[in-house]
PDB file of N, CA and C in Angstrom:
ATOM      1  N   UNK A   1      91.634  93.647  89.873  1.00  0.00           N
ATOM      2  CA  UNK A   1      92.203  94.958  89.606  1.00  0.00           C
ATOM      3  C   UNK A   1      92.411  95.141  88.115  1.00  0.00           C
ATOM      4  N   UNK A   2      92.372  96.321  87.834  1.00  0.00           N
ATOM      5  CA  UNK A   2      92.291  96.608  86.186  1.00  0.00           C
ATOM      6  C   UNK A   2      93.580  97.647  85.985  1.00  0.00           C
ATOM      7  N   UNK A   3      94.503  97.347  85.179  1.00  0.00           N
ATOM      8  CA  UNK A   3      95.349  97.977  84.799  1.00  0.00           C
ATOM      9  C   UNK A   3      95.407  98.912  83.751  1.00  0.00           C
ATOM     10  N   UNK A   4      95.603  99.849  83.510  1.00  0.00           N
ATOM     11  CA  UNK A   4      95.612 101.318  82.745  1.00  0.00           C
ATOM     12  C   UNK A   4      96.944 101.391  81.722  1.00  0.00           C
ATOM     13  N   UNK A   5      96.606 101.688  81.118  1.00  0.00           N
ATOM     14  CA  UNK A   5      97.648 102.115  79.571  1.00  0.00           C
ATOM     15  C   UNK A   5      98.607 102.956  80.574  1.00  0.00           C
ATOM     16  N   UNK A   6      97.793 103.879  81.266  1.00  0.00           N
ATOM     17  CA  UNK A   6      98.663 104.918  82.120  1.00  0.00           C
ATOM     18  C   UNK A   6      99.728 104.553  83.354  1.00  0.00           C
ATOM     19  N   UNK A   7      99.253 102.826  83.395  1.00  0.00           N
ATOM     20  CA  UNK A   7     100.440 103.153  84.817  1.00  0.00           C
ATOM     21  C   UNK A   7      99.283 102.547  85.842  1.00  0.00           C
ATOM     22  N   UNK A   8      98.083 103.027  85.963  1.00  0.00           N
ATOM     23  CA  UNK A   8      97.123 103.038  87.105  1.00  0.00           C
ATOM     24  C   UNK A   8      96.780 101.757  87.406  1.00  0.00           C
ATOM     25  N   UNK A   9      96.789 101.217  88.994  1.00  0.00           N
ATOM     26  CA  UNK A   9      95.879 100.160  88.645  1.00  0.00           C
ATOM     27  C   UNK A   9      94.911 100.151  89.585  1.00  0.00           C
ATOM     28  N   UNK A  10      93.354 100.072  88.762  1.00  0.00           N
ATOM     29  CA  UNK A  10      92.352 100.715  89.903  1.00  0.00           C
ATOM     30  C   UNK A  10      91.752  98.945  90.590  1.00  0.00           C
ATOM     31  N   UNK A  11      91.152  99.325  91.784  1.00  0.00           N
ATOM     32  CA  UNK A  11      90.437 100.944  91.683  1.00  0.00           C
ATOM     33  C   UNK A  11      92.301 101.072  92.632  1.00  0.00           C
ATOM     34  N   UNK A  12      92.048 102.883  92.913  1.00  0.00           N
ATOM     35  CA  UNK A  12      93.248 103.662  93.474  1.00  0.00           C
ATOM     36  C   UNK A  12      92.914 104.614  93.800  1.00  0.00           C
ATOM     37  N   UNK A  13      93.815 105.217  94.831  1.00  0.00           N
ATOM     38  CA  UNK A  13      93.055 106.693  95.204  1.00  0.00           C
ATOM     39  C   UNK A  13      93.801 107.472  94.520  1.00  0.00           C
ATOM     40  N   UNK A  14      93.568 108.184  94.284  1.00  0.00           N
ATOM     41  CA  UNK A  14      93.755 109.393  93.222  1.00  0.00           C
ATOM     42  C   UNK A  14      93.241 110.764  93.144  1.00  0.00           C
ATOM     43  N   UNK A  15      94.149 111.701  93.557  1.00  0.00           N
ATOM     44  CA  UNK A  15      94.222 113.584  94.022  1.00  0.00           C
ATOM     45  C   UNK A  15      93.612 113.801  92.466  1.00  0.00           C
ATOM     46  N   UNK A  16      92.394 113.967  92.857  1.00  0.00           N
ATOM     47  CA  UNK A  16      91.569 115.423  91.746  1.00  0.00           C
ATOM     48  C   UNK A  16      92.066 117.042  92.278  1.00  0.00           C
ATOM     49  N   UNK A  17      92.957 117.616  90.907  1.00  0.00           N
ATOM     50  CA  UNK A  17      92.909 118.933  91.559  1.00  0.00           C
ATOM     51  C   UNK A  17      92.212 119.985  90.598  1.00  0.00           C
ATOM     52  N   UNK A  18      91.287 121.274  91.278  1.00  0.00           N
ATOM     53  CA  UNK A  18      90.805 121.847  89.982  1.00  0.00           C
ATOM     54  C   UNK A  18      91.304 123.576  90.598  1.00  0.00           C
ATOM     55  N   UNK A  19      91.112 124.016  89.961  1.00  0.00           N
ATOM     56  CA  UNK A  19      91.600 126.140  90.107  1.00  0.00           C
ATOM     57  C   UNK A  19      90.809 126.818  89.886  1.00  0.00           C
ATOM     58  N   UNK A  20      90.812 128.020  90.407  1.00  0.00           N
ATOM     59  CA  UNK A  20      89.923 129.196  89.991  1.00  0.00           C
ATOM     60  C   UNK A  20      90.102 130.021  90.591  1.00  0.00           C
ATOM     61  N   UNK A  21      88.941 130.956  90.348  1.00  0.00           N
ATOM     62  CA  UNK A  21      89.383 132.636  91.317  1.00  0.00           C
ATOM     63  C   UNK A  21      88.986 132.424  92.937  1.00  0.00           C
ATOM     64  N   UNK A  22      89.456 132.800  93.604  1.00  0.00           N
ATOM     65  CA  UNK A  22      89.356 132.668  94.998  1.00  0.00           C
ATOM     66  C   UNK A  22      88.272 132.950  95.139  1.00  0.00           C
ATOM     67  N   UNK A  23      86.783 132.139  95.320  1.00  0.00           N
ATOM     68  CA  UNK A  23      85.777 132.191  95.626  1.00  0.00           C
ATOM     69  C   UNK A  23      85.113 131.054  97.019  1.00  0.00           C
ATOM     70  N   UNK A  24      84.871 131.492  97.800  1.00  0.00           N
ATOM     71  CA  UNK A  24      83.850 130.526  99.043  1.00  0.00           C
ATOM     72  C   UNK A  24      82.772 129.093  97.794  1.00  0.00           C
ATOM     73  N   UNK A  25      82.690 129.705  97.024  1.00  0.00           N
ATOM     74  CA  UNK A  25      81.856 128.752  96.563  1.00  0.00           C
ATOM     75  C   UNK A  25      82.282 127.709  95.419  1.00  0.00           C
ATOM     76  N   UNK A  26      83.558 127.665  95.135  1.00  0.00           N
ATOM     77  CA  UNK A  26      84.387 126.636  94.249  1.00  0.00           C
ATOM     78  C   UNK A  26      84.533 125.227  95.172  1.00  0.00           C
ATOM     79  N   UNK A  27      85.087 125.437  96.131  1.00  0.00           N
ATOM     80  CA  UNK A  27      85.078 123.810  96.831  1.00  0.00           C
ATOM     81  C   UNK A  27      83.688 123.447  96.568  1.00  0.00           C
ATOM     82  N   UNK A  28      82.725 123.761  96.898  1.00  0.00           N
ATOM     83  CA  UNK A  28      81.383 123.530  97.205  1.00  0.00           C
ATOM     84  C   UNK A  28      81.247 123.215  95.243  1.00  0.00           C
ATOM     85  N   UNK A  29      81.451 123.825  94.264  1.00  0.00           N
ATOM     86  CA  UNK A  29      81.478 123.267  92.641  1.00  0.00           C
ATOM     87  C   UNK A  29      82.156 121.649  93.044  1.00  0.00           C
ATOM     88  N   UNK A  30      83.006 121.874  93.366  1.00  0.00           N
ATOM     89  CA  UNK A  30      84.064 120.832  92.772  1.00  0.00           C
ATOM     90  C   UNK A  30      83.708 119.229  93.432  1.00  0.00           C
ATOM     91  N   UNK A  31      83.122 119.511  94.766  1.00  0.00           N
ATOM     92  CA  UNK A  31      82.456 118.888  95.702  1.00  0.00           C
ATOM     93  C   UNK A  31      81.193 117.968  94.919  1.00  0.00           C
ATOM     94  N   UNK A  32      80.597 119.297  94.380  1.00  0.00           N
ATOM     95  CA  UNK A  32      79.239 118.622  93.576  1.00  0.00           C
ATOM     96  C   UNK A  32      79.334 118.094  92.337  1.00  0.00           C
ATOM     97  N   UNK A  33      80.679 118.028  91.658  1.00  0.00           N
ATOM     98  CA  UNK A  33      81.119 117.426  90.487  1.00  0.00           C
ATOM     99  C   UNK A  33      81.619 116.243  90.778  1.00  0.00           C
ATOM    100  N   UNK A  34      82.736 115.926  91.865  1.00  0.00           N
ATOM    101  CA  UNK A  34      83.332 114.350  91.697  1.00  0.00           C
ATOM    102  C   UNK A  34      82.482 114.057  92.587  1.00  0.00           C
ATOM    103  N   UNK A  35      81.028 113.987  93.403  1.00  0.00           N
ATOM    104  CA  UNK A  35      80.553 113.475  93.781  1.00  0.00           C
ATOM    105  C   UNK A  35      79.221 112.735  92.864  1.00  0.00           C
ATOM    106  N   UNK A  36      79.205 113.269  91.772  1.00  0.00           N
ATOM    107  CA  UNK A  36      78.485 112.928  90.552  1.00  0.00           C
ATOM    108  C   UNK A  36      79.041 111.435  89.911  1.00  0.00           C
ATOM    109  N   UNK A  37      80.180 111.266  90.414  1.00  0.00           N
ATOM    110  CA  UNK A  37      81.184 110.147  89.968  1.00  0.00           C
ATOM    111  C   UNK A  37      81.539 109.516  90.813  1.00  0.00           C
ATOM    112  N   UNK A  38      81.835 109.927  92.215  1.00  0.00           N
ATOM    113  CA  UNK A  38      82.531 109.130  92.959  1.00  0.00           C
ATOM    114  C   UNK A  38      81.533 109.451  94.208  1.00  0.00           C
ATOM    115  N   UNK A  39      80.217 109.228  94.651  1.00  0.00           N
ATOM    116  CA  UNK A  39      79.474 109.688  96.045  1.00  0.00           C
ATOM    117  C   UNK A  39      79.943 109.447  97.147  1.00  0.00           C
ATOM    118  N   UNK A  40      80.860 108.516  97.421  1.00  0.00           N
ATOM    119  CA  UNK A  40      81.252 108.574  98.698  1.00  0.00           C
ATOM    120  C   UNK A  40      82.431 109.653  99.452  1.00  0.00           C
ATOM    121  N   UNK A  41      82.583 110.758  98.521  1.00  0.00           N
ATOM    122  CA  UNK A  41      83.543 111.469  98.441  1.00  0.00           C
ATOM    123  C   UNK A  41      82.818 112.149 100.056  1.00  0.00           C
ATOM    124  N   UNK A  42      83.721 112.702 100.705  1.00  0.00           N
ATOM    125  CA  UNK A  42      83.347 113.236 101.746  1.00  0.00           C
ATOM    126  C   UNK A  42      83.884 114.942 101.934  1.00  0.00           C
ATOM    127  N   UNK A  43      83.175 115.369 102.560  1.00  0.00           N
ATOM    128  CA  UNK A  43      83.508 117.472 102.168  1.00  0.00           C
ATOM    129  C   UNK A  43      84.686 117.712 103.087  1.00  0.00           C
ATOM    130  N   UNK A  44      84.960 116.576 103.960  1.00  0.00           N
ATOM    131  CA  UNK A  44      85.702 116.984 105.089  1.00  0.00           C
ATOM    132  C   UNK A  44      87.063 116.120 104.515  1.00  0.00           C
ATOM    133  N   UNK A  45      87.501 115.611 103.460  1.00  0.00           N
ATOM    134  CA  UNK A  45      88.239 115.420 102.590  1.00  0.00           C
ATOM    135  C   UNK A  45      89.356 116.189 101.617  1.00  0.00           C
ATOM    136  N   UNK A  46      87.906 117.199 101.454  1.00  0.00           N
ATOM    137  CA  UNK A  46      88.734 118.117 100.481  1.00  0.00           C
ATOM    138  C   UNK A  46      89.865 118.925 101.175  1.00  0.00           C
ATOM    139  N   UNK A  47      90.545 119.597 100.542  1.00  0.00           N
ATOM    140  CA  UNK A  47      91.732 120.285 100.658  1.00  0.00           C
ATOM    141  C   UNK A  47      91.960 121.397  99.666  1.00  0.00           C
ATOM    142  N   UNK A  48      92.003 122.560 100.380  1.00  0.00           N
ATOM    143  CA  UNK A  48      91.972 123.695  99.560  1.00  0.00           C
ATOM    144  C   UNK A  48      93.710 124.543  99.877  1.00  0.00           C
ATOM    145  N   UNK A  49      94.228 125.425  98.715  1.00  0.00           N
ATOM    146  CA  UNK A  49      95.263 126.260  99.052  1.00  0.00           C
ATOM    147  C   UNK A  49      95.114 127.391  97.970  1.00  0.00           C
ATOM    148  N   UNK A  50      95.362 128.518  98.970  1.00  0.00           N
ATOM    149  CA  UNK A  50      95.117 129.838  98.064  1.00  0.00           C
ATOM    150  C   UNK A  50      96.669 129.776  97.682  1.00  0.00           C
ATOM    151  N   UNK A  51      96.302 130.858  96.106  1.00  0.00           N
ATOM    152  CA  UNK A  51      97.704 131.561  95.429  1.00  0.00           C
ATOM    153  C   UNK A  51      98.400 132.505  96.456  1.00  0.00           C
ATOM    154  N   UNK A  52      99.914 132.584  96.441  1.00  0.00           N
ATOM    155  CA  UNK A  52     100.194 133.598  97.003  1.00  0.00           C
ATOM    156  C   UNK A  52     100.078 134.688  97.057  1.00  0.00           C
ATOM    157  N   UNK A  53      99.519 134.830  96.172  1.00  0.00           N
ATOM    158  CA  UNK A  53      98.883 137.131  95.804  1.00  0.00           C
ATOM    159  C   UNK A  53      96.955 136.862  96.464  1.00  0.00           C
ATOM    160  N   UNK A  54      96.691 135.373  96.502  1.00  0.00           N
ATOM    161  CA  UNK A  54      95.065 135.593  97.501  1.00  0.00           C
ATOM    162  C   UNK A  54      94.116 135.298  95.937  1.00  0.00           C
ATOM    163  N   UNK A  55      94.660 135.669  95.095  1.00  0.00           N
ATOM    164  CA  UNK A  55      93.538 135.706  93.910  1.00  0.00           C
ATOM    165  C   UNK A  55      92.780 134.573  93.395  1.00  0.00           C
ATOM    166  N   UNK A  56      93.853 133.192  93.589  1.00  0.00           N
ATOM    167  CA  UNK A  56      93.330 131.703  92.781  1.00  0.00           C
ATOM    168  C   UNK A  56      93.187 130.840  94.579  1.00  0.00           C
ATOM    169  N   UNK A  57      92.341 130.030  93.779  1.00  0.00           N
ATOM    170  CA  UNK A  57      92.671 129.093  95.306  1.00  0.00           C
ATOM    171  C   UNK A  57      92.557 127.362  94.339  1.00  0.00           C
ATOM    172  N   UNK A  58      92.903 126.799  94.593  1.00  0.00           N
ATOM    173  CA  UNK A  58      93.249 125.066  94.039  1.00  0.00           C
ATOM    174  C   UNK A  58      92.338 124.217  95.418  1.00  0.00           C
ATOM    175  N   UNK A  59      91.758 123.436  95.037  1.00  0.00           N
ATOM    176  CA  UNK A  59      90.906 122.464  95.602  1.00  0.00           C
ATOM    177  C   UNK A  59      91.004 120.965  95.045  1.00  0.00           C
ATOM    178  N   UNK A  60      91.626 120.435  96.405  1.00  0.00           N
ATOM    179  CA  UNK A  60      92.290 118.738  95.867  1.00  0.00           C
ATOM    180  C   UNK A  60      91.135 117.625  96.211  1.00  0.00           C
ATOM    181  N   UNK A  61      90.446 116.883  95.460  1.00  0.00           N
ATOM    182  CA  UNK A  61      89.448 115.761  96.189  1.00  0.00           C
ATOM    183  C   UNK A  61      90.063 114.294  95.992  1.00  0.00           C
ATOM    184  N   UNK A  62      90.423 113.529  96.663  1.00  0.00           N
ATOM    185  CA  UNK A  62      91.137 112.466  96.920  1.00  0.00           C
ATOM    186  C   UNK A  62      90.229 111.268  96.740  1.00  0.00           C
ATOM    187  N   UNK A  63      89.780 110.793  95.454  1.00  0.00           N
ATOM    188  CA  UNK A  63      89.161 109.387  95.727  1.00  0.00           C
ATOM    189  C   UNK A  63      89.316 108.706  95.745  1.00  0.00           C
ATOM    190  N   UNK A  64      88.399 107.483  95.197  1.00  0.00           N
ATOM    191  CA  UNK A  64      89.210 105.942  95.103  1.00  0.00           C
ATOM    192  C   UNK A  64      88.549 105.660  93.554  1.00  0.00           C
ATOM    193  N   UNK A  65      89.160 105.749  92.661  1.00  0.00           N
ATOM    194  CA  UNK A  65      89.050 105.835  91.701  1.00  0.00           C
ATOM    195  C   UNK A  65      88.788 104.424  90.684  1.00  0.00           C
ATOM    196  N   UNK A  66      87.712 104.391  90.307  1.00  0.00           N
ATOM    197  CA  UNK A  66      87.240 102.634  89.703  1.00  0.00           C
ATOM    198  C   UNK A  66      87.899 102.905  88.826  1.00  0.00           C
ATOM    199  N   UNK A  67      88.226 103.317  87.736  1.00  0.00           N
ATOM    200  CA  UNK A  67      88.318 103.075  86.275  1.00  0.00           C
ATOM    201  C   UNK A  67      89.056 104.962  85.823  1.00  0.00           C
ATOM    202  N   UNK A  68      89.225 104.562  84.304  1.00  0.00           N
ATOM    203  CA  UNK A  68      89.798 105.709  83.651  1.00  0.00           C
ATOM    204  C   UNK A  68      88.779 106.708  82.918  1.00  0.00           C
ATOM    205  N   UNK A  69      87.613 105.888  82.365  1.00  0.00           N
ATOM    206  CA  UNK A  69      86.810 106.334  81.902  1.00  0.00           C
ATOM    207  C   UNK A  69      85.800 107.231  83.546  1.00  0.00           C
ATOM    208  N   UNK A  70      85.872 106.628  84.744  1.00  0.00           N
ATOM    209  CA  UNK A  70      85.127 107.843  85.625  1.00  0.00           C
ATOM    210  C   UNK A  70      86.307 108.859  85.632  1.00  0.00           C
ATOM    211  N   UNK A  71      87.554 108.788  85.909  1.00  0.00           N
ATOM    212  CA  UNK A  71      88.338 110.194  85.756  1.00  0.00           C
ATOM    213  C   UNK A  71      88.175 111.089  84.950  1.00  0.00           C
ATOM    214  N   UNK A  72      88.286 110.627  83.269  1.00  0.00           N
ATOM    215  CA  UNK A  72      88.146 111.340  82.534  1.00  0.00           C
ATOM    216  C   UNK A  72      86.502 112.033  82.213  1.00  0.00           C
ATOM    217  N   UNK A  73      85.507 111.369  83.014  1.00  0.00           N
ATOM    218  CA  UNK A  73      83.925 112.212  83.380  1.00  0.00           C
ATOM    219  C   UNK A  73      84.475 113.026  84.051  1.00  0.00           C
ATOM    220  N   UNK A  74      84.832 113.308  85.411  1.00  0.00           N
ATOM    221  CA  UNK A  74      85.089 114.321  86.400  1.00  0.00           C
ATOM    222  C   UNK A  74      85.394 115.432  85.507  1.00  0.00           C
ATOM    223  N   UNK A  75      86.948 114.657  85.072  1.00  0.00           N
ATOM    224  CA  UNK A  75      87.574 115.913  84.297  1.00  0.00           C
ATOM    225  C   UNK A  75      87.264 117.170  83.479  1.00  0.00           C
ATOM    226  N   UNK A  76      86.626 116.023  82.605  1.00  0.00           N
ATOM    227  CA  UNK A  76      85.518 116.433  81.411  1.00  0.00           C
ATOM    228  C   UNK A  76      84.659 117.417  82.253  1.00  0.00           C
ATOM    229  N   UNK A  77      84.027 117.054  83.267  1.00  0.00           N
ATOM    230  CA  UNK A  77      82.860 118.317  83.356  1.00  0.00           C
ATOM    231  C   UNK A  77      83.711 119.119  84.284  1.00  0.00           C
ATOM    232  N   UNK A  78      84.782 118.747  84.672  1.00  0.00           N
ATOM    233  CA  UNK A  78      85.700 120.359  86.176  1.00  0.00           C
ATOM    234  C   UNK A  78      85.607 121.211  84.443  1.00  0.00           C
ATOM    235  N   UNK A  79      86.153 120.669  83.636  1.00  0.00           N
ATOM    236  CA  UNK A  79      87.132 121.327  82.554  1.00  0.00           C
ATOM    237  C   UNK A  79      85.823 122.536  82.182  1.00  0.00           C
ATOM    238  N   UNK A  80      84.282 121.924  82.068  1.00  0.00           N
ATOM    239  CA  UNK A  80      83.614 122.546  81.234  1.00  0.00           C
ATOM    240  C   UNK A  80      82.947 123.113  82.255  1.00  0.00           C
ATOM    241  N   UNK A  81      83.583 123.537  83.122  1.00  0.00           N
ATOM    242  CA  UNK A  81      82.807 124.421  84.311  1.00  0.00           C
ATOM    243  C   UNK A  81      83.164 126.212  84.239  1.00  0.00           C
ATOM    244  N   UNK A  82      82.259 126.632  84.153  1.00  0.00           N
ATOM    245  CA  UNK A  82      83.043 128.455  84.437  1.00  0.00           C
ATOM    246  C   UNK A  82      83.778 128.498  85.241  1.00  0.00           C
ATOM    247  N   UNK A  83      84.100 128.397  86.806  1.00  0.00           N
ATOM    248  CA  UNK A  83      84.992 128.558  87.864  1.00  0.00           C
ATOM    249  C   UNK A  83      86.416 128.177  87.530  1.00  0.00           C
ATOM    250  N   UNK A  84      86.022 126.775  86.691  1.00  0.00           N
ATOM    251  CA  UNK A  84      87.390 125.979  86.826  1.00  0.00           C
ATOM    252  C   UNK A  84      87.945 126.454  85.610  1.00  0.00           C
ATOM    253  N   UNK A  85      89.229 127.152  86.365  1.00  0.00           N
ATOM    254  CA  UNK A  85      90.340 127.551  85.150  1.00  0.00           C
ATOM    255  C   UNK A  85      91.425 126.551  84.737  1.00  0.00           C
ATOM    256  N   UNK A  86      91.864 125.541  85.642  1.00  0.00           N
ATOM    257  CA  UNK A  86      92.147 124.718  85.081  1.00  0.00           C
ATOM    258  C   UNK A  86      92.199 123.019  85.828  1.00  0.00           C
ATOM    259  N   UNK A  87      92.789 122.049  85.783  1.00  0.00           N
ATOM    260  CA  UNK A  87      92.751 120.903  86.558  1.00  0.00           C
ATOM    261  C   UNK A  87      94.294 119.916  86.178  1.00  0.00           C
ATOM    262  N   UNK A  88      94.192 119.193  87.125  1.00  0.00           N
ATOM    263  CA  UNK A  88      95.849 118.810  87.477  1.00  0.00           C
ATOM    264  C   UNK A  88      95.254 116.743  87.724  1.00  0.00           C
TER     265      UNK A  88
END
């Protein structure tokens, strides 16, 4: 096991969360991003919750996370995505 400056010690599972405008097709982004990093991620995993006014919806992917440097890939590309307004 490898221990983290942060606290972490992987591998670990660890809630990816990313935001955007309430669109059908953001899980399905976010899906095809930490699976770029983490493939065994599964669709029936994810977890979605709309804003209370309907407008944003948040999408959580739960992996098992090797290292700090694959988090901060995910991150890095949710961050540099159009959809994703922001990540948690």
């Amino acid at each position: 096991m490898n221990a983290s400056p942060e606290g972490l010690t992987f591998p670990c599972s660890f809630p990816i969360k990313a935001m955007g405008r309430n669109s059908d097709a953001l899980p399905q982004t976010v899906l095809e991003i930490v699976r770029r990093h983490a493939p065994e991620l599964s669709a029936d995993t994810l977890t979605t919750a709309e804003s209370r006014g309907g407008r944003f919806i948040s999408v959580t992917a739960t992996i098992t996370a090797s290292s700090r440097a694959q988090l901060d890939a995910i991150y890095g590309e949710l961050k540099a995505h159009d959809s994703v307004l922001a990540t948690l």
